[in-house]
Protein backbone atom coordinates (compact mmCIF):
# COMPACT_ATOMS: atom_id res chain seq x y z
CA UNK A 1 0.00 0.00 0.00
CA UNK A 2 2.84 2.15 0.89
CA UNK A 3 4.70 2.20 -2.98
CA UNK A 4 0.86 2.20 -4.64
CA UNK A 5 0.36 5.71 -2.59
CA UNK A 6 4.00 6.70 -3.49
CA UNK A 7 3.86 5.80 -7.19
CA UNK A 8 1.95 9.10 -7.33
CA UNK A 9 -0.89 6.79 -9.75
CA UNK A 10 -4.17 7.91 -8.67
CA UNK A 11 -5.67 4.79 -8.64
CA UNK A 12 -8.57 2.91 -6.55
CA UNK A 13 -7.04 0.30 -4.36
CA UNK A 14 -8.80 -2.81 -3.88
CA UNK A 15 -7.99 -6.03 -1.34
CA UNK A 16 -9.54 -9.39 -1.37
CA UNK A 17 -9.17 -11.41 1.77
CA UNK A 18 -10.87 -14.36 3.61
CA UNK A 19 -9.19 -13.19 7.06
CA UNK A 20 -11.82 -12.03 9.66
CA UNK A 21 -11.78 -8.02 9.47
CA UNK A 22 -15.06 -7.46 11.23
CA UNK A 23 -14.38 -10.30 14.04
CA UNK A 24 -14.51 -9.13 17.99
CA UNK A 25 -11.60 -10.37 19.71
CA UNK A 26 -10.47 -9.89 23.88
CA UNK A 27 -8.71 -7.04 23.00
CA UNK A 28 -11.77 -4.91 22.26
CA UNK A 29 -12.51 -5.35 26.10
CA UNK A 30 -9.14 -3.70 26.93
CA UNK A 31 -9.26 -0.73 29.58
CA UNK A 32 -5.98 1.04 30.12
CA UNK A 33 -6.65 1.34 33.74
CA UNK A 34 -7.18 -2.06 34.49
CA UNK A 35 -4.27 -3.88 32.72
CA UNK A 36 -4.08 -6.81 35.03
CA UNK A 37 -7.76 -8.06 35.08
CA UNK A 38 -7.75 -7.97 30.95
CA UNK A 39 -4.43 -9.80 31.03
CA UNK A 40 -5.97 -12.45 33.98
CA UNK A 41 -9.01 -12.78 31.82
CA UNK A 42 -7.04 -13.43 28.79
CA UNK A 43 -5.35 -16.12 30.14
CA UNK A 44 -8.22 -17.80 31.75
CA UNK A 45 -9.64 -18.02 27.80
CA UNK A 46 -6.39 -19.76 26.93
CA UNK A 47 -6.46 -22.19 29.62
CA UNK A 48 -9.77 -23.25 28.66
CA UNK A 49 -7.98 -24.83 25.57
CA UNK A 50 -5.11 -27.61 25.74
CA UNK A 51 -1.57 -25.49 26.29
CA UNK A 52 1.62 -27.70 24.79
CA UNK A 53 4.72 -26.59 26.08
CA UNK A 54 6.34 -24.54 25.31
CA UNK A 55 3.18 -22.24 24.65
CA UNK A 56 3.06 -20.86 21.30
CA UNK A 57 2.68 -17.04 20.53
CA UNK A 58 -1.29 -16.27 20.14
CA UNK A 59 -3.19 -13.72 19.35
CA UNK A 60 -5.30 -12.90 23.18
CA UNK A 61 -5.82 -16.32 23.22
CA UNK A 62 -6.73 -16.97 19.33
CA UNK A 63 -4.55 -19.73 18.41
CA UNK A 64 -3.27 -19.74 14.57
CA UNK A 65 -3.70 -22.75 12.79
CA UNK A 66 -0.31 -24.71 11.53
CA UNK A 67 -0.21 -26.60 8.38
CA UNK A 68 0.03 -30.16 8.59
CA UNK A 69 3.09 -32.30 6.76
CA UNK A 70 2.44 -35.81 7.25
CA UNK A 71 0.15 -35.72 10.02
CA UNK A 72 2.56 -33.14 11.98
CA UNK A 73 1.63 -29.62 12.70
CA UNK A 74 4.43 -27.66 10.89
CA UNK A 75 3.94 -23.88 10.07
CA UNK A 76 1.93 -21.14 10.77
CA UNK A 77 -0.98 -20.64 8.60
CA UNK A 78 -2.73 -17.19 9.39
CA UNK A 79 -6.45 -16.71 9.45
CA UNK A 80 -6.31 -13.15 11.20
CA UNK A 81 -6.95 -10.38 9.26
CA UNK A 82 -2.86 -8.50 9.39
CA UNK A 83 -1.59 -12.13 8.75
CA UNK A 84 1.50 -13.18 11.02
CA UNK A 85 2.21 -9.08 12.18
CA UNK A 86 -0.33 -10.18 14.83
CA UNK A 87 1.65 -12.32 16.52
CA UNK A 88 5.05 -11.43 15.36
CA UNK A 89 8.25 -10.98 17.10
CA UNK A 90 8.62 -7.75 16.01
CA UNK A 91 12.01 -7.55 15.17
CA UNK A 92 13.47 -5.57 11.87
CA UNK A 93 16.78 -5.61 9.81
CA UNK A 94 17.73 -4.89 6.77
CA UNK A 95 19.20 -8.37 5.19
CA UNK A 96 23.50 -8.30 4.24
CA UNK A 97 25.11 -7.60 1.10
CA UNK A 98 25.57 -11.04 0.55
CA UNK A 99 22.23 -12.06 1.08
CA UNK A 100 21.45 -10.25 -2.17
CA UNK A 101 24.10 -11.99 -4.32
CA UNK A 102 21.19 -13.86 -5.91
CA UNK A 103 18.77 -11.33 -6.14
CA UNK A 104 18.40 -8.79 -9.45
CA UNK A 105 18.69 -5.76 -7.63
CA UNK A 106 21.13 -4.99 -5.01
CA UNK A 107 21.17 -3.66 -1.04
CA UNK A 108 21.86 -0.13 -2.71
CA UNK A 109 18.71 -0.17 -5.21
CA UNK A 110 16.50 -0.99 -1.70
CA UNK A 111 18.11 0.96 0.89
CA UNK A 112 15.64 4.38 0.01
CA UNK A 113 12.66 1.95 0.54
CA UNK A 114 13.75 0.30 3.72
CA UNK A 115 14.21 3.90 4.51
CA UNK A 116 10.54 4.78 3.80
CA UNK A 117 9.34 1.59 5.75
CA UNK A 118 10.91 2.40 8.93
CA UNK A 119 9.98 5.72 8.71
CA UNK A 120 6.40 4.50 8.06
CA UNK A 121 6.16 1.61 10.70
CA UNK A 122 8.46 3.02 13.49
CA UNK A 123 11.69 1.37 14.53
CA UNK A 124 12.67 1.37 17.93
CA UNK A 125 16.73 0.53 17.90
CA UNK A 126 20.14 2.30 18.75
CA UNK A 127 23.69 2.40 16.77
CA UNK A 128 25.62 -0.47 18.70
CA UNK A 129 27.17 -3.66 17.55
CA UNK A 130 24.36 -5.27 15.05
CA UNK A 131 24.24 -1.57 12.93
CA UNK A 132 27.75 -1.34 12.32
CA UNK A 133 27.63 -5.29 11.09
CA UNK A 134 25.19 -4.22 8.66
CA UNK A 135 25.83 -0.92 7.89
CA UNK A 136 22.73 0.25 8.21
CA UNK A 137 20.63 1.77 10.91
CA UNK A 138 17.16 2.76 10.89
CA UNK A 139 15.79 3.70 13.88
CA UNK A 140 13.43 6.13 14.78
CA UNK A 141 12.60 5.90 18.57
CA UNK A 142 14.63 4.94 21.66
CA UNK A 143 15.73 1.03 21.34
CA UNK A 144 13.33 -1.02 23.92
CA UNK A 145 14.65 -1.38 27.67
CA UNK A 146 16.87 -3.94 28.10
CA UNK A 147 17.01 -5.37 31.99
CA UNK A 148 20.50 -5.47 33.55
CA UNK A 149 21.75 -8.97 32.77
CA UNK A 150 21.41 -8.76 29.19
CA UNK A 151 23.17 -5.16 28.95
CA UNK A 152 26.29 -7.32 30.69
CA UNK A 153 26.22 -9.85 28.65
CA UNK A 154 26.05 -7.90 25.71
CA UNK A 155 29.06 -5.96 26.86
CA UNK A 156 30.21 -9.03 27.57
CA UNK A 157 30.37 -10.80 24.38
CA UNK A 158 31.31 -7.90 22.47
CA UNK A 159 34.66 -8.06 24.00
CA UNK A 160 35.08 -11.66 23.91
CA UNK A 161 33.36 -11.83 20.28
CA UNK A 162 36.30 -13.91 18.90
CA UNK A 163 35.25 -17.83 18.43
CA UNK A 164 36.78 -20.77 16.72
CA UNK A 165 34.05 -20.35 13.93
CA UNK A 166 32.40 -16.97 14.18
CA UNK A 167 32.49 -13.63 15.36
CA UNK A 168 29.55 -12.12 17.38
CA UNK A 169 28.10 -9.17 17.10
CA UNK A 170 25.89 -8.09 19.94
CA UNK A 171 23.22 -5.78 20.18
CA UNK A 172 19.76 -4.26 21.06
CA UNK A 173 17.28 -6.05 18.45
CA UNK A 174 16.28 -3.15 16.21
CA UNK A 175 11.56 -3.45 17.03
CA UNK A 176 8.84 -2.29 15.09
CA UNK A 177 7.66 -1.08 18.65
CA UNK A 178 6.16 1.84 19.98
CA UNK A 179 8.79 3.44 22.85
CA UNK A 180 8.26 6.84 22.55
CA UNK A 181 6.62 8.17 26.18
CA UNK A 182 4.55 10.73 24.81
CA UNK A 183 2.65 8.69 22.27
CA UNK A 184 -0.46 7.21 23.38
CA UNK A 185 0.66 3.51 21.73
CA UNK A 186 3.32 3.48 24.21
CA UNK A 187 4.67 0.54 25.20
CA UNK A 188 4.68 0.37 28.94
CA UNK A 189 6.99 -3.01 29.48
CA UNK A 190 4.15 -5.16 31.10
CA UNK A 191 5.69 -8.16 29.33
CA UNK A 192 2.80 -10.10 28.15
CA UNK A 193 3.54 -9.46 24.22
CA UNK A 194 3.36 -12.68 23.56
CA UNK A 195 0.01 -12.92 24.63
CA UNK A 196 -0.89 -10.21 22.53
CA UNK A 197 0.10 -6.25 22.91
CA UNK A 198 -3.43 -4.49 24.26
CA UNK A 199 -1.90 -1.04 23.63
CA UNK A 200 -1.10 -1.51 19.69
CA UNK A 201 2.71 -0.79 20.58
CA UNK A 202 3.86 -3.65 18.63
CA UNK A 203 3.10 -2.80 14.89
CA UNK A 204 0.86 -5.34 12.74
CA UNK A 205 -0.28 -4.52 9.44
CA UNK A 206 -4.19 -4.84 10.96
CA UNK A 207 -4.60 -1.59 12.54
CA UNK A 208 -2.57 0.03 9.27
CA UNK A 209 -4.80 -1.64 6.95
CA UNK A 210 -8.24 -1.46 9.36
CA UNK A 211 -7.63 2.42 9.45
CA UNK A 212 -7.37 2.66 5.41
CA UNK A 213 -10.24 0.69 4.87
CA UNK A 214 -12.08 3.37 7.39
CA UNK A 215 -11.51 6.41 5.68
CA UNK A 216 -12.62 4.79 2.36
CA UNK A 217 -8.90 4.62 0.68
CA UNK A 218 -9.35 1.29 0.35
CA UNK A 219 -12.16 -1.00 -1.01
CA UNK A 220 -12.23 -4.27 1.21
CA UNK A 221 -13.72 -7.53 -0.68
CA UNK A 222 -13.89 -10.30 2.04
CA UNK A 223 -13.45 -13.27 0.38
CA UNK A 224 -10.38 -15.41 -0.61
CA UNK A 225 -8.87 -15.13 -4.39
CA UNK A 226 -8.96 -18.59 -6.05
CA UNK A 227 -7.15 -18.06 -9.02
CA UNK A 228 -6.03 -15.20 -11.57
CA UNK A 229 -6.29 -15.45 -15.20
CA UNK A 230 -5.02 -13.54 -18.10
CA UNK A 231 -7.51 -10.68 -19.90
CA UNK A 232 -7.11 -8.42 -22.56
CA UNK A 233 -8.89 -5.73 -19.53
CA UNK A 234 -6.44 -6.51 -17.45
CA UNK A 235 -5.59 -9.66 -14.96
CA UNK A 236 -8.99 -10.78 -14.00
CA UNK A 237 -8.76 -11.99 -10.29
CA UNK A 238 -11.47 -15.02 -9.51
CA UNK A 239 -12.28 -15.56 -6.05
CA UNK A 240 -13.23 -18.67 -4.22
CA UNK A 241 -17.12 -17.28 -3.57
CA UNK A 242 -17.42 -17.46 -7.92
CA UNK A 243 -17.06 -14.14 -8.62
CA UNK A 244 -14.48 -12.81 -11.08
CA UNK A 245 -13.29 -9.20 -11.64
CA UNK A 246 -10.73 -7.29 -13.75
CA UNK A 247 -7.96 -5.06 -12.83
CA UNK A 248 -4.98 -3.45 -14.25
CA UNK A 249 -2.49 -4.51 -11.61
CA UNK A 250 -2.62 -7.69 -9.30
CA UNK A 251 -0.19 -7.20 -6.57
CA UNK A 252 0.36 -10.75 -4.76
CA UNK A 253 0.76 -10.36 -0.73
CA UNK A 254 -1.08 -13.09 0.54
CA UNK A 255 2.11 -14.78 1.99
CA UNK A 256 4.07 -17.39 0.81
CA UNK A 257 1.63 -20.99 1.28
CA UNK A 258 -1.53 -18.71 -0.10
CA UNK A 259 0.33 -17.07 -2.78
CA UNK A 260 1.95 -20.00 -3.98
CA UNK A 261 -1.47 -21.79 -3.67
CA UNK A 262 -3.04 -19.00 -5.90
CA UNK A 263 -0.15 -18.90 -8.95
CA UNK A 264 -0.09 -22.90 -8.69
CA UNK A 265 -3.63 -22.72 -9.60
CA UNK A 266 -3.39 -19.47 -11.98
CA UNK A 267 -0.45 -21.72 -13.80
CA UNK A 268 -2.10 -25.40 -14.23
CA UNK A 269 0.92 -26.56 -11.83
CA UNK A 270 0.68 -29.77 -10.01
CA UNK A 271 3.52 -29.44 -8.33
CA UNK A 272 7.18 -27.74 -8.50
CA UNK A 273 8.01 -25.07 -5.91
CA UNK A 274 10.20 -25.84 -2.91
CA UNK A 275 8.92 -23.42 0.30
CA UNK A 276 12.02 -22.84 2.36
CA UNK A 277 11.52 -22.13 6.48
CA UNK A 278 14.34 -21.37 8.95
CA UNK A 279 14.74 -23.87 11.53
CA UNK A 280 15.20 -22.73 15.23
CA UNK A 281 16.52 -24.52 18.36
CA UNK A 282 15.80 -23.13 21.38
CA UNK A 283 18.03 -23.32 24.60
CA UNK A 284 18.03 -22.30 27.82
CA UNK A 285 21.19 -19.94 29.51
CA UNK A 286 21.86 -19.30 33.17
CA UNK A 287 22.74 -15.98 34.56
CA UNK A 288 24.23 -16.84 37.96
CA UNK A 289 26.53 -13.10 37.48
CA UNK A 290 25.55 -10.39 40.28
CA UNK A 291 24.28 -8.30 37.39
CA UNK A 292 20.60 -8.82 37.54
CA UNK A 293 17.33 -5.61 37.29
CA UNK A 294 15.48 -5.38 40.84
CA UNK A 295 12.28 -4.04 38.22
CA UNK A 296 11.36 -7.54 36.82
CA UNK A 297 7.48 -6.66 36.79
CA UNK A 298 8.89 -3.94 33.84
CA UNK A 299 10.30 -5.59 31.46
CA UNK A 300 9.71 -6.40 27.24
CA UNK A 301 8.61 -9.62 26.73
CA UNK A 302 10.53 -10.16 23.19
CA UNK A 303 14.07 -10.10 22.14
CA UNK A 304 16.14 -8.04 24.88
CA UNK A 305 19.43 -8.86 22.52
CA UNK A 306 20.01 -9.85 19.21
CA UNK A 307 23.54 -11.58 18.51
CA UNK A 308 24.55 -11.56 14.35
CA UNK A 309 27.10 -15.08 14.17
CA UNK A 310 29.54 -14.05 11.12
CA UNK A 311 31.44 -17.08 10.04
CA UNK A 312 35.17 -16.81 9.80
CA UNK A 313 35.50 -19.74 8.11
CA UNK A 314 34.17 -21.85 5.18
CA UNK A 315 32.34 -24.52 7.10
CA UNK A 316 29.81 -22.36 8.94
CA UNK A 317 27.55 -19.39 7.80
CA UNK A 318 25.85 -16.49 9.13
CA UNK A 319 23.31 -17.33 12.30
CA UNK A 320 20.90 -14.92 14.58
CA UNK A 321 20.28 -15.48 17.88
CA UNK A 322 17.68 -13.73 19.92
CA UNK A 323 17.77 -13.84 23.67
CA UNK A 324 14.43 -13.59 25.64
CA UNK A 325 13.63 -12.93 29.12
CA UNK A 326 11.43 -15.50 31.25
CA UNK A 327 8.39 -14.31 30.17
CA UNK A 328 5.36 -15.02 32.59
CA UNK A 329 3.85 -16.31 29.43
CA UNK A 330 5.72 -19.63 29.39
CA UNK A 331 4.49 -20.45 32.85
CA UNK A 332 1.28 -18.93 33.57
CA UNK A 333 -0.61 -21.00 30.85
CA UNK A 334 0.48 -24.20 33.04
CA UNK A 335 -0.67 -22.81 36.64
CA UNK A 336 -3.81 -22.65 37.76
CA UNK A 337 -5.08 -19.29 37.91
CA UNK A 338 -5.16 -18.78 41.39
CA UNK A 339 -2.33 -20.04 42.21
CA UNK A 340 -0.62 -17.53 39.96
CA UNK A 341 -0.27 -14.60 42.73
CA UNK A 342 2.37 -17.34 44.37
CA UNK A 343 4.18 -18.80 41.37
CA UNK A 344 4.90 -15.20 39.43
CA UNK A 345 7.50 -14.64 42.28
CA UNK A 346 10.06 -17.45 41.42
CA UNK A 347 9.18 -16.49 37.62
CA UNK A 348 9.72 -12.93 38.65
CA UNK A 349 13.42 -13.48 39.98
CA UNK A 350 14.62 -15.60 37.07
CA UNK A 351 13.77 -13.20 34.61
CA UNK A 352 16.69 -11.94 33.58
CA UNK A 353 18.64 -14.92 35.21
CA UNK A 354 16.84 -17.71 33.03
CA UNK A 355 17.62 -16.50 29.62
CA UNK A 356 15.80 -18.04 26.42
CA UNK A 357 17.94 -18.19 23.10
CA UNK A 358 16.21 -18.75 20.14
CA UNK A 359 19.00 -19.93 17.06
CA UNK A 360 17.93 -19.34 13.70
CA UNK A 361 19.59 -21.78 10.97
CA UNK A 362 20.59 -20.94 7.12
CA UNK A 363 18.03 -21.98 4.95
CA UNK A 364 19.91 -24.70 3.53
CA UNK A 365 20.28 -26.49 6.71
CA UNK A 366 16.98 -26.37 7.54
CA UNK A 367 13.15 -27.44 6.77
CA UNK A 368 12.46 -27.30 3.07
CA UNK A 369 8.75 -28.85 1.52
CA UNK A 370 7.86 -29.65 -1.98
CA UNK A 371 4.72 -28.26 -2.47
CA UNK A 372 2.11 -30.36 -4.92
CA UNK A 373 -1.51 -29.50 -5.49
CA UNK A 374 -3.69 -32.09 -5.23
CA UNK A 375 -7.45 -32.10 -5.28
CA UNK A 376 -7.35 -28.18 -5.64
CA UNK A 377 -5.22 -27.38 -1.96
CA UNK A 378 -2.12 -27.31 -1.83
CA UNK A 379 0.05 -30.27 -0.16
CA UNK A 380 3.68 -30.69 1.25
CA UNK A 381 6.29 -33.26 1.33
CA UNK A 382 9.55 -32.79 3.39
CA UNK A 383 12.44 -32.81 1.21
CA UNK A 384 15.23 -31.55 3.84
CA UNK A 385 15.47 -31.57 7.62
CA UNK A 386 17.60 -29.47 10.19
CA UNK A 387 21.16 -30.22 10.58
CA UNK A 388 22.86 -30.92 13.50
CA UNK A 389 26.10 -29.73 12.87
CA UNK A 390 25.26 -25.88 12.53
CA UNK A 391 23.67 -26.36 15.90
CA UNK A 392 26.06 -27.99 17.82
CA UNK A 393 29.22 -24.87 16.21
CA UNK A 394 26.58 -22.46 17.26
CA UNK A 395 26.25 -23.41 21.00
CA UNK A 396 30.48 -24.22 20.87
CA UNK A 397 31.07 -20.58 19.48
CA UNK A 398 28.62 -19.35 22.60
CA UNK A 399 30.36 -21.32 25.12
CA UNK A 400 33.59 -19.57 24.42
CA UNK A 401 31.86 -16.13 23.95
CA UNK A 402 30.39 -16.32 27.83
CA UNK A 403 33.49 -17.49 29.32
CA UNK A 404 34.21 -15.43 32.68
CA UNK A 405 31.10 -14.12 32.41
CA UNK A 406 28.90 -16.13 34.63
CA UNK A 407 26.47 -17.21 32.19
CA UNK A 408 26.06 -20.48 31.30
CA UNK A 409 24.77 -22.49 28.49
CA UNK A 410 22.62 -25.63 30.20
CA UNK A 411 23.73 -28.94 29.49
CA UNK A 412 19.86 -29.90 28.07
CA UNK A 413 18.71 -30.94 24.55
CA UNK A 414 17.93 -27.93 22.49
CA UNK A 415 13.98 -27.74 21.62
CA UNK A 416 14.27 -27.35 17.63
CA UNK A 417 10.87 -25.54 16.29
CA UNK A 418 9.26 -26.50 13.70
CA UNK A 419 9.28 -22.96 12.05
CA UNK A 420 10.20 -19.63 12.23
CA UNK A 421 7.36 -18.28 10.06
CA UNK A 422 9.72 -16.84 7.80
CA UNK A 423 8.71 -18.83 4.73
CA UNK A 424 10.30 -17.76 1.14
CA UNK A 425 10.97 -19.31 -2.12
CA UNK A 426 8.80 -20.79 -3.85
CA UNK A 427 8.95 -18.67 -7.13
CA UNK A 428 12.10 -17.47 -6.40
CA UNK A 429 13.45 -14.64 -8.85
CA UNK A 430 15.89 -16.33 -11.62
CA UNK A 431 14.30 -19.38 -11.27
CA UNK A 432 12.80 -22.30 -13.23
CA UNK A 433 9.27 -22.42 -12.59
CA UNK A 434 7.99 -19.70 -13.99
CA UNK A 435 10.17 -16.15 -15.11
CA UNK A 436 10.07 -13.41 -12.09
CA UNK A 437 11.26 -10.32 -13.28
CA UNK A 438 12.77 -7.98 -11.01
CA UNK A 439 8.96 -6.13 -10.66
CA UNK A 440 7.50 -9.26 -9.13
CA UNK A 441 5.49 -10.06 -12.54
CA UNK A 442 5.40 -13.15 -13.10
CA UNK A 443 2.04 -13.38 -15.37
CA UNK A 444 0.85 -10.10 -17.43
CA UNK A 445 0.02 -7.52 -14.82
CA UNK A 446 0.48 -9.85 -11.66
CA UNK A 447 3.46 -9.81 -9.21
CA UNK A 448 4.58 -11.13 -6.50
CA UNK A 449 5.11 -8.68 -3.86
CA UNK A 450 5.88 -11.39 -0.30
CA UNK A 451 8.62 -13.49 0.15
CA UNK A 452 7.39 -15.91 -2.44
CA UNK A 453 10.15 -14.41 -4.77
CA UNK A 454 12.78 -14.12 -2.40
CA UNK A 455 15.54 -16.76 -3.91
CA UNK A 456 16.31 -17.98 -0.28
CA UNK A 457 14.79 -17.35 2.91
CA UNK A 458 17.27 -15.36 5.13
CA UNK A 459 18.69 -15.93 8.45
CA UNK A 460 18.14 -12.69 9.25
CA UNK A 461 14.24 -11.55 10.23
CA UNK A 462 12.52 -10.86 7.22
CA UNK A 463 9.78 -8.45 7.59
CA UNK A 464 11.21 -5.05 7.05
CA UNK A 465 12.71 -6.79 3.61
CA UNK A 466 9.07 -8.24 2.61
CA UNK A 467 7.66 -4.67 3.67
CA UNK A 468 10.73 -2.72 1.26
CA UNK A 469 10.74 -4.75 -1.30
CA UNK A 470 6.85 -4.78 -2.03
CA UNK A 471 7.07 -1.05 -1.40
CA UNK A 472 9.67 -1.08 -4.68
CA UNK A 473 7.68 -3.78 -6.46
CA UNK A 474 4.79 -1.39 -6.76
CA UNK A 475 6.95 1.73 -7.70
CA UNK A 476 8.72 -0.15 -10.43
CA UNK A 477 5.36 -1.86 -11.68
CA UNK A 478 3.08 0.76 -11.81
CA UNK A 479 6.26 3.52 -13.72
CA UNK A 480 6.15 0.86 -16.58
């Protein structure tokens, strides 16, 4: 929406979607004044459900559904009007130099339209470590408090960033958050985003795209697209409801699975595309330093610090690692709730002393699915599987970054995720399935403008790239 309204085309606007725009959820009952209860209640609607541990992110107690691969629950598959911004992690970098090598435009070409993103969505973030890695810094508002023990370890790292197979770079995570005091969306660190941010202060794409359809500049058709199909009007878009209707430009944001579904079907293609996911594990580290933050009922509830792994070898390449607090999310879904006013107190002194790091793998050592369409939905096989061995250099390199710093990596079994909701590829640009140009078009007058053309999905969080590079999609497609 941004690049259509910066194209300068005065043209109507026009989005079809299935997701629930008009639905009531628990956050329409929020009172600023009374924090706690809504929070209390919220969790009492969760409870009512079965919890697996550890909890997954929802949206005030809205679970989203996960596509199944063999039987298995796998990745997210959005039914919320805003997609995955509703439940996102919030965090926002521009991707390296190198992880354009295989695109057809370079960092340069999209630098002015991550520019215009950040500027549009709000990035709270500081110049430290992670910037001067990437050469880039966006930020717009104060970074997000970070409580004591993970400013030490930050430090920390930072001066021991020299491992056998990388070198660390440690830093505030760069958020799409909200931090400025004097702004009613402020956040106010009661640490319960992953149960869903009452105040707004985490950005998602629903309240951008709920206010637009509000003041009329944007016509809202609620109902899923099918298929598209070539006219001499203009790409006529055919929705699953039977009707059909012509337009000039189809822009293709549904997300990877639905828009891969849709040009599958558009294309008479049984099968083909490969969907690429990053594959997490997830570890626990113990702070048992004297640096710990007496405040723990203040705190943010997502990444306190983000560590960039460069390789310095060969053998190994570039990881992220994002360190949470203990959140009272992972435990207060498993007590009862009135028991809760006793069990927040141990919960409350780990939480800066029970870290949670969350390692995101290369794309080629992780989850990768052939996708094949069979009886009209979409269906995939696993064709590659996590590998062990970036795992096991990743927690080796940490090992020797915390040493003397009285942290400590436990000695348990990493949990390995099934996703990281950062799913890419499928009609990668340059590739053999169909021709992408570098405007997204890949059928007269329809482009892709998600991560469905991204050649690789990135270690590094995606969003502010997806958000860019649609912004230049539209610029370049409507100037033709």
């Amino acid at each position: 929406m941004n690049g259509l309204e910066a194209s300068g085309v005065d043209a109507e606007i026009t989005i079809f979607s299935d997701e629930q725009y008009f639905s009531c959820s628990p956050k329409d009952r929020y009172q600023p004044a009374d924090i706690e209860q809504f929070y209390a209640d919220v969790y009492a609607d969760i409870k009512r459900t079965a919890v697996s541990y550890p909890p997954r992110k929802t949206f005030f107690g809205d679970s989203v559904p996960c596509q199944l691969v063999d039987g298995e629950a796998r990745f997210f598959r959005t039914e919320m009007f805003g997609g995955q911004t509703n439940i996102w992690g919030g965090t926002v970098l521009p991707l390296t130099r190198e992880d354009f090598e295989a695109w057809p435009i370079s960092r340069e070409e999209l630098e002015p339209h991550y520019r215009a993103m950040a500027d549009s969505i709000g990035i709270a973030g500081q110049r430290d470590r992670v910037s001067e890695f990437l050469q880039l810094d966006y930020s717009t508002a104060p970074a997000v408090k970070q409580l004591d023990g993970f400013k030490f370890l930050q430090g920390h790292i930072n001066a021991h960033s020299e491992t056998a197979d990388y070198r660390i770079y440690a830093g505030t995570a760069p958020s799409a958050v909200e931090t400025r005091s004097e702004v009613a969306t402020s956040c106010v660190q009661c640490g319960e985003c992953m149960v869903g941010c009452a105040r707004d202060s985490i950005y998602s794409a629903r309240s951008t795209l709920k206010q637009a359809i509000d003041r009329g500049a944007i016509r809202f058709v609620p109902s899923a697209v099918r298929s598209i199909r070539p006219n001499r009007d203009g790409p006529e878009v055919c929705s699953l409801d039977g009707k059909t209707e012509s337009f000039s430009k189809v822009f293709l944001c549904s997300g990877c699975v639905a828009t891969t579904e849709i040009l599958m079907r558009s294309l008479n293609m049984s099968t083909g595309p490969v969907l690429q996911d990053n594959s997490i594990a997830q570890f626990p580290i113990l702070n048992l330093s004297r640096h710990s933050d007496g405040r723990r009922d203040e705190y943010f509830g997502l990444t306190n610090l983000l560590l960039l792994m460069a390789p310095t070898n060969a053998r190994v390449s570039l990881l992220q690692v994002q360190l949470y607090p203990n959140v009272d999310y992972l435990w207060r879904t498993l007590v009862p709730g009135w028991s809760w006013k006793i069990a927040r107190h141990p919960v409350r002194w780990f939480r800066d002393r029970l870290i949670w790091a969350r390692a995101y793998l290369d794309a080629t050592a992780s989850h990768q699915y052939l996708v094949t369409l069979e009886n009209d939905r979409v269906v995939f096989t696993e064709k590659n599987r996590p590998g062990k061995d970036a795992f096991a250099r990743c927690v080796s390199s940490l090992r020797q970054a915390l040493r003397g710093s009285a942290f400590h990596l436990l000695p348990v079994k990493p949990v390995v995720a099934h996703t990281s909701a950062h799913l890419a590829g499928t009609f990668p640009y340059g590739g053999d399935l169909a021709p992408v140009g570098r405007d997204g078009q890949v059928m007269p007058g329809v482009h892709i403008a998600d991560s469905s053309c991204f050649p690789t999905s990135p270690v590094i969080s995606p969003t502010l790239t997806i958000m860019a590079n649609a912004r230049r999609t539209a610029i370049e497609a409507l100037q033709k």
